[in-house]
PDB file of N, CA and C in Angstrom:
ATOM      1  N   UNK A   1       0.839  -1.180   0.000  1.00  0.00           N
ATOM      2  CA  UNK A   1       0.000   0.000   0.000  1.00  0.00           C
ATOM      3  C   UNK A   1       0.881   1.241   0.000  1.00  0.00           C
ATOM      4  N   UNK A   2       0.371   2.307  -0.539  1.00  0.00           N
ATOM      5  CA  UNK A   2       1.011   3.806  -0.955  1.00  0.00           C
ATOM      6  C   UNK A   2      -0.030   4.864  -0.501  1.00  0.00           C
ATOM      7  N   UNK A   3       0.616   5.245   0.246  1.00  0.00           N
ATOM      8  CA  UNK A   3       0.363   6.965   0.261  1.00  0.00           C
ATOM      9  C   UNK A   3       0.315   8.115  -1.264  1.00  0.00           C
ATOM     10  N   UNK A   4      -0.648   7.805  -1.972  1.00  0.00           N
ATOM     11  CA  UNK A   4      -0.554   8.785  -3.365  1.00  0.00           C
ATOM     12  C   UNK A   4      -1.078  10.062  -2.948  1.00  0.00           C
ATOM     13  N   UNK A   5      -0.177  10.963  -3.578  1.00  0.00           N
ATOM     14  CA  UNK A   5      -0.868  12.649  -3.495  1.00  0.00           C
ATOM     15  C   UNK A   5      -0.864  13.449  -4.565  1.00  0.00           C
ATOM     16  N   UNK A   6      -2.430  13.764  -5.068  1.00  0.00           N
ATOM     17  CA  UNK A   6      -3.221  14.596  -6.375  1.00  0.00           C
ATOM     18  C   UNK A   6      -1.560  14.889  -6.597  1.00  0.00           C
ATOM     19  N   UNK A   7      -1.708  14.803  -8.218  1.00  0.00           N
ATOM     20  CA  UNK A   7      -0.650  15.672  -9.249  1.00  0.00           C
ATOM     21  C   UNK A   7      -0.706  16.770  -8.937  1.00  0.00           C
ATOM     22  N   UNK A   8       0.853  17.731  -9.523  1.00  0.00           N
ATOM     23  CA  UNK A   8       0.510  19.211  -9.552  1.00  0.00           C
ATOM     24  C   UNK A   8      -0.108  19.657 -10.864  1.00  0.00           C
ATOM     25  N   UNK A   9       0.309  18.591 -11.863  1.00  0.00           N
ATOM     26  CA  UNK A   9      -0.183  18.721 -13.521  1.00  0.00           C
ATOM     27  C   UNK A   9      -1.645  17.815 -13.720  1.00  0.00           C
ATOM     28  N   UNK A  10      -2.113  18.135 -14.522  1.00  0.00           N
ATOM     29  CA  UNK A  10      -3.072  17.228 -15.111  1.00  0.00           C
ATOM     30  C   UNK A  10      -2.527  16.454 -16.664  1.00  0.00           C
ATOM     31  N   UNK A  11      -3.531  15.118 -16.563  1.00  0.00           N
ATOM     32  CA  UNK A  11      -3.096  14.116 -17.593  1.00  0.00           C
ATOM     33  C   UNK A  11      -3.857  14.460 -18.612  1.00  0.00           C
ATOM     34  N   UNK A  12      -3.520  14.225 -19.894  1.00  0.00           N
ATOM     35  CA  UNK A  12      -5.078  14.755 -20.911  1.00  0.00           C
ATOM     36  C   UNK A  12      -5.921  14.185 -20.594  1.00  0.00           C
ATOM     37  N   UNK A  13      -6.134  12.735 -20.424  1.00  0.00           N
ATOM     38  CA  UNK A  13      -6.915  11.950 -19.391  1.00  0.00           C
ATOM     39  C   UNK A  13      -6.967  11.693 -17.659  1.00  0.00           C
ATOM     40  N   UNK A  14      -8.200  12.472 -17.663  1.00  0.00           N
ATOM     41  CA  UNK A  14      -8.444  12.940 -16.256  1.00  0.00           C
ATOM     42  C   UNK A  14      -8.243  11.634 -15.024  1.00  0.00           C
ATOM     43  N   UNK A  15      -9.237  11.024 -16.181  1.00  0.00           N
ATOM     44  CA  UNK A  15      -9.239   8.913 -15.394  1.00  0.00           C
ATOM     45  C   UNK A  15      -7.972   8.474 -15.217  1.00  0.00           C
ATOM     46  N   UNK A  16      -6.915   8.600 -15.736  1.00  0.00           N
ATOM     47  CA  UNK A  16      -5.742   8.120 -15.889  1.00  0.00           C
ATOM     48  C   UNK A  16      -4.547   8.617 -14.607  1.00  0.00           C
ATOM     49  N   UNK A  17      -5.180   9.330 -13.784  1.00  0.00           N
ATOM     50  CA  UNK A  17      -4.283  10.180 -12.978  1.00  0.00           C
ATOM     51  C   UNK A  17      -4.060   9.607 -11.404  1.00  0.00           C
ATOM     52  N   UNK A  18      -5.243   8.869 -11.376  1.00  0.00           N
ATOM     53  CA  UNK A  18      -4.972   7.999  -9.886  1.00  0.00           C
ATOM     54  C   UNK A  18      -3.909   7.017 -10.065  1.00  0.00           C
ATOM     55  N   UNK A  19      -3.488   6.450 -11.476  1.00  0.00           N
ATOM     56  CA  UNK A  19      -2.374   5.363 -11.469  1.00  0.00           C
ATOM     57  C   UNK A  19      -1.634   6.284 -11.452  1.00  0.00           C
ATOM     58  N   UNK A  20      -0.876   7.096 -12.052  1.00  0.00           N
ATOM     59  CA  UNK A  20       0.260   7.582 -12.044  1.00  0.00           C
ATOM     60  C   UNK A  20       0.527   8.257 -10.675  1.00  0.00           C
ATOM     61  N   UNK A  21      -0.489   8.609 -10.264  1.00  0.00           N
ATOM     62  CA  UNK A  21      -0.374   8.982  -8.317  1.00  0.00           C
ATOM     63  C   UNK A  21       0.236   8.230  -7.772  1.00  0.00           C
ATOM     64  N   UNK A  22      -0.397   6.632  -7.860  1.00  0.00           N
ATOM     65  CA  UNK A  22       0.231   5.251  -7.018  1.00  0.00           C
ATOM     66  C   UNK A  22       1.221   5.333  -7.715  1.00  0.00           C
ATOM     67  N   UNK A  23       1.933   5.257  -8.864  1.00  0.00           N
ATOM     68  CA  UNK A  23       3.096   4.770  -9.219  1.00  0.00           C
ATOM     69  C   UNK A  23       4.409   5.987  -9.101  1.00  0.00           C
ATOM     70  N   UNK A  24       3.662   7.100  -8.863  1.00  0.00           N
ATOM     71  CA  UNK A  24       4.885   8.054  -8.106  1.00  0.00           C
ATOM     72  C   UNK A  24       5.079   7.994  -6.736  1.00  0.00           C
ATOM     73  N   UNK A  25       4.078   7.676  -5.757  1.00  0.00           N
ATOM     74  CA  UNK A  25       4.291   7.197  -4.419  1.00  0.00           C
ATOM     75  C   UNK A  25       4.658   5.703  -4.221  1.00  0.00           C
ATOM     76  N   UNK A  26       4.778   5.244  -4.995  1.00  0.00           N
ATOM     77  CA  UNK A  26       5.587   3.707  -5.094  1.00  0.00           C
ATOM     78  C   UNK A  26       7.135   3.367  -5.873  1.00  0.00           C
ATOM     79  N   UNK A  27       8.100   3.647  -5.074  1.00  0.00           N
ATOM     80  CA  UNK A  27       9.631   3.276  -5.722  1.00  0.00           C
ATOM     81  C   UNK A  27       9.754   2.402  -6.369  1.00  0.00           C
ATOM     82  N   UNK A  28      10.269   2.338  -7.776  1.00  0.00           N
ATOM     83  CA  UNK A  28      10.619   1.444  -8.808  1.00  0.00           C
ATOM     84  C   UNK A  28       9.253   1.092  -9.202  1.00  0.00           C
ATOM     85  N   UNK A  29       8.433   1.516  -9.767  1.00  0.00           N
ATOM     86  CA  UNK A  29       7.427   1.330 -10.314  1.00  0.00           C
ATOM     87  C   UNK A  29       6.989   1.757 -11.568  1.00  0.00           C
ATOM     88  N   UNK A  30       6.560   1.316 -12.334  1.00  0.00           N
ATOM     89  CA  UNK A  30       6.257   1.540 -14.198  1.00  0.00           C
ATOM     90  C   UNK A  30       4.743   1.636 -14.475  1.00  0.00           C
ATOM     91  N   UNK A  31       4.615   1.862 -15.990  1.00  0.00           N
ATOM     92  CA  UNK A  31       3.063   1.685 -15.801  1.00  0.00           C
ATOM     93  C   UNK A  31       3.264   1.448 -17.164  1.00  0.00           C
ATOM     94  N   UNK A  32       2.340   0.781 -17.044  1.00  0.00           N
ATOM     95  CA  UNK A  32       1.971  -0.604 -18.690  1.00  0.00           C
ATOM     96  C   UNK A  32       1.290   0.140 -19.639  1.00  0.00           C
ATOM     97  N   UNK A  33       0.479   0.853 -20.367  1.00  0.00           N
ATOM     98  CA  UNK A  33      -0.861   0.916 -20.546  1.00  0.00           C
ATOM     99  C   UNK A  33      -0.629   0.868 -22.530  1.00  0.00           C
ATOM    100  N   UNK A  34      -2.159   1.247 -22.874  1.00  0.00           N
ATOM    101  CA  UNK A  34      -1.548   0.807 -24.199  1.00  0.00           C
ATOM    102  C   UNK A  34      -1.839   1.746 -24.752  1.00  0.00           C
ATOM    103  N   UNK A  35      -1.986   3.547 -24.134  1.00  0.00           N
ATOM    104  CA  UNK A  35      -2.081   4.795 -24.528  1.00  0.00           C
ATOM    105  C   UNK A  35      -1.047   5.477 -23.702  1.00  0.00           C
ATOM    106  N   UNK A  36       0.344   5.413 -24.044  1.00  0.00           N
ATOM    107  CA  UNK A  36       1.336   6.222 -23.978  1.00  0.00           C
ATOM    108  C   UNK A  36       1.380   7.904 -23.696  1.00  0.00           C
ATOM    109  N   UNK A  37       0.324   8.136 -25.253  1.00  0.00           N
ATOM    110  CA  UNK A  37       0.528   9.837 -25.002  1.00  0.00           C
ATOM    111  C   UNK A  37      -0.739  10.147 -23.816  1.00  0.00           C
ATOM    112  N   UNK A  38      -1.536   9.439 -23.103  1.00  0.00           N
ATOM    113  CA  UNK A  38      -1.764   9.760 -22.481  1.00  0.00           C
ATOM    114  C   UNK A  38      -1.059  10.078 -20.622  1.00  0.00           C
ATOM    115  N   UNK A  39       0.271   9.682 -20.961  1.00  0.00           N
ATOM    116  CA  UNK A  39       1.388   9.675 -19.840  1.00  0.00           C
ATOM    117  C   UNK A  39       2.778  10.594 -20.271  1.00  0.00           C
ATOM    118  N   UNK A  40       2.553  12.026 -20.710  1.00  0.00           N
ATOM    119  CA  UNK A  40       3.688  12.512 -21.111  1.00  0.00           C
ATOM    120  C   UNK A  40       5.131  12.639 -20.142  1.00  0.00           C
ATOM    121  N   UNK A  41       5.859  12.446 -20.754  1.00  0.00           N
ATOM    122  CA  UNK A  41       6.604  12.284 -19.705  1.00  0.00           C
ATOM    123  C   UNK A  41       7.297  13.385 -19.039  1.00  0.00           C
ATOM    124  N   UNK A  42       6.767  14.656 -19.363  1.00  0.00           N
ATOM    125  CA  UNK A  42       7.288  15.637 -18.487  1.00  0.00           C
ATOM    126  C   UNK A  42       6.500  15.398 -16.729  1.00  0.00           C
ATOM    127  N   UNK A  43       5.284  14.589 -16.863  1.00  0.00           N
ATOM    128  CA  UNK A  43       4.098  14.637 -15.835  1.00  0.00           C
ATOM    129  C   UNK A  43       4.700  13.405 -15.292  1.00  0.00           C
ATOM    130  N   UNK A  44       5.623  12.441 -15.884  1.00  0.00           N
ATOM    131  CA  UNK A  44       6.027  11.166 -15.307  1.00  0.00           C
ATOM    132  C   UNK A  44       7.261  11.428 -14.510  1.00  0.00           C
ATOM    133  N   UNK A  45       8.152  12.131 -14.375  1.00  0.00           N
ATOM    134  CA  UNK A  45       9.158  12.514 -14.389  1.00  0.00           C
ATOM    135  C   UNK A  45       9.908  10.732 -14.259  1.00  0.00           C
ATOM    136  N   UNK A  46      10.433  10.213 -13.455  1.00  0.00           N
ATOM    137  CA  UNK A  46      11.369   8.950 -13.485  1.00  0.00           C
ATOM    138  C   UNK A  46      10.068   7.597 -13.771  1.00  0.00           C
ATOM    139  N   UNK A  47       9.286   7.571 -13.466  1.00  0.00           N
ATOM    140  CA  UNK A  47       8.269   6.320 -13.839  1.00  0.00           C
ATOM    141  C   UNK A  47       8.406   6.270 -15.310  1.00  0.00           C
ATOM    142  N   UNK A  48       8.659   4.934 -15.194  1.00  0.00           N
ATOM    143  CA  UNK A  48       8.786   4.559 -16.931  1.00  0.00           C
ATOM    144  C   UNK A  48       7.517   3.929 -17.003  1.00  0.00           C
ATOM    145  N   UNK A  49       7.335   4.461 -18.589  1.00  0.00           N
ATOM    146  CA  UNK A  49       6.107   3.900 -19.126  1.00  0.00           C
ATOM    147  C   UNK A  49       6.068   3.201 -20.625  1.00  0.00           C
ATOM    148  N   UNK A  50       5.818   2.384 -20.194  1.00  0.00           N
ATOM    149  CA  UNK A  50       5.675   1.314 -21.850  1.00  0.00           C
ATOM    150  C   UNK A  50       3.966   0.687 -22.173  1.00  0.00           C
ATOM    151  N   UNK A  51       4.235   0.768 -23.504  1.00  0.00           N
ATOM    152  CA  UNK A  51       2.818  -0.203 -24.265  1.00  0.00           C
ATOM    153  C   UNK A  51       3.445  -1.618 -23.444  1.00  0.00           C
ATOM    154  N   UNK A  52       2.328  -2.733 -24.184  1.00  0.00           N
ATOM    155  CA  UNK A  52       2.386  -3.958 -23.770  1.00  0.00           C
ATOM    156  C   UNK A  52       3.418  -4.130 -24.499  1.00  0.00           C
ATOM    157  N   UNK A  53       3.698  -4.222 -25.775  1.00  0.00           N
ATOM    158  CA  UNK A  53       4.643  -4.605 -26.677  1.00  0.00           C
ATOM    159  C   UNK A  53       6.230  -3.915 -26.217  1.00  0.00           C
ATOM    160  N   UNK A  54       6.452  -3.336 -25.729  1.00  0.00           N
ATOM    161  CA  UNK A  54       7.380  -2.781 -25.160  1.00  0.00           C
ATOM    162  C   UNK A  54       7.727  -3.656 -24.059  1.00  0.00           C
ATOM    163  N   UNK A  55       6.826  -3.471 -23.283  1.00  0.00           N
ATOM    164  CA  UNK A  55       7.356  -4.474 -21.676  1.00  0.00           C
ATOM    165  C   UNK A  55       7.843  -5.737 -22.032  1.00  0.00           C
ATOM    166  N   UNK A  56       6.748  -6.263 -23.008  1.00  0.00           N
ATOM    167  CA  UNK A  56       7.036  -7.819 -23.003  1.00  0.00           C
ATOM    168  C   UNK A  56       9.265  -8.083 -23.796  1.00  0.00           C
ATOM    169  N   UNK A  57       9.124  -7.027 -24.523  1.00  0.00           N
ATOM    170  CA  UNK A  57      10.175  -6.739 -24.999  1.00  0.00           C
ATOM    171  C   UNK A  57      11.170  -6.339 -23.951  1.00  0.00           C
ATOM    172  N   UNK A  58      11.017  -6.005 -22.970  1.00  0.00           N
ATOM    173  CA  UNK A  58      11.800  -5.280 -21.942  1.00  0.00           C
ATOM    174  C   UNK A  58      12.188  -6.472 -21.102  1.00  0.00           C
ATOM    175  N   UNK A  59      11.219  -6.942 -20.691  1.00  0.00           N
ATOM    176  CA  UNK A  59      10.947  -8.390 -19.738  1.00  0.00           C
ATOM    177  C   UNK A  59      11.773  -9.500 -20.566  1.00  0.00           C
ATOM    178  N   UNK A  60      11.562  -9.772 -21.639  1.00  0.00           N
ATOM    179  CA  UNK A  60      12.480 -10.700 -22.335  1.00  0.00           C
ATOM    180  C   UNK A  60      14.143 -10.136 -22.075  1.00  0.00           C
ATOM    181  N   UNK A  61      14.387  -9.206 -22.717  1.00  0.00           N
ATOM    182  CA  UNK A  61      15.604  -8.780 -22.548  1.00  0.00           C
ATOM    183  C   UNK A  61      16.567  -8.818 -20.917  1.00  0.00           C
ATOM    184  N   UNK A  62      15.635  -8.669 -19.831  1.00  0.00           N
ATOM    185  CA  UNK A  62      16.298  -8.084 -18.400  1.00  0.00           C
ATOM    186  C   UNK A  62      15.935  -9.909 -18.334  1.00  0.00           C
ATOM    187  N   UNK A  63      15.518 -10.758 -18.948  1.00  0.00           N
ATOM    188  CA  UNK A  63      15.218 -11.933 -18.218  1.00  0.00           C
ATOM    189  C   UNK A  63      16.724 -13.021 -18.656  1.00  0.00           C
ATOM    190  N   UNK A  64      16.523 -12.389 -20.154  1.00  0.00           N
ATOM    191  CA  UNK A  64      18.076 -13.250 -20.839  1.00  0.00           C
ATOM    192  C   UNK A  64      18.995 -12.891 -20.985  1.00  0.00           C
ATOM    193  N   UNK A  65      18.932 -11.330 -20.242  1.00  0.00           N
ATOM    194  CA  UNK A  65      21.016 -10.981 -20.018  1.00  0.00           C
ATOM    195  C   UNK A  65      20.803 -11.521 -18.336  1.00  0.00           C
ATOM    196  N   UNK A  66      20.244 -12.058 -17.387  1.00  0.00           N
ATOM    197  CA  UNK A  66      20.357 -12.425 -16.267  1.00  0.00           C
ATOM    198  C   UNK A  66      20.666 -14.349 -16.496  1.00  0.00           C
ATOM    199  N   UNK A  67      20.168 -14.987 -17.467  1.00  0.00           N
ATOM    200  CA  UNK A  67      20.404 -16.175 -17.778  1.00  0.00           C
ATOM    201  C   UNK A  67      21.913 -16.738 -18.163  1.00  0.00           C
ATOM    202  N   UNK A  68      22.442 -17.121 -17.360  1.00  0.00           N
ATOM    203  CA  UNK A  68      23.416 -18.487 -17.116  1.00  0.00           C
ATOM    204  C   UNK A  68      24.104 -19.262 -18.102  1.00  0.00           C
ATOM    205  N   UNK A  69      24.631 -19.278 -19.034  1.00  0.00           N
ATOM    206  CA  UNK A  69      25.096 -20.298 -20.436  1.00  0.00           C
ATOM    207  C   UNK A  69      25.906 -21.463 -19.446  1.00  0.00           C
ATOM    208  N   UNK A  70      25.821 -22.931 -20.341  1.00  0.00           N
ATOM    209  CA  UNK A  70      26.225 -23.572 -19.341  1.00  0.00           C
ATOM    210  C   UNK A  70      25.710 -25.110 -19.388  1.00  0.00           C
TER     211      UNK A  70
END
């Protein structure tokens, strides 16, 4: 659980603003979604944000430079 507190900016999407609340009051945290420009990233400042196709791409990569040859 997180302590989130209202943005100082608004999102173009109004609905969209309680996640990015939790995920700025939560360390190391990202947000998935599959409308990007609705998360500009001046309003994100360090939360990274990816489409699905991105993560799954991201997740593959951080999964097989951690994998073992052998």
């Amino acid at each position: 659980m997180v302590t989130a507190f209202p943005l100082t900016i608004h999102l173009p999407d109004p609905d969209d603003e309680p996640f990015l609340e939790a995920a700025l009051a939560a360390p190391g945290t990202l947000i998935i979604t599959g409308n990007k420009k609705h998360f500009p990233p001046p309003a994100c400042g360090k939360i990274l944000v990816y489409s699905p196709a991105e993560f799954i791409k991201y997740l593959s990569k951080s999964r097989g430079s951690g994998a073992q040859k052998g």
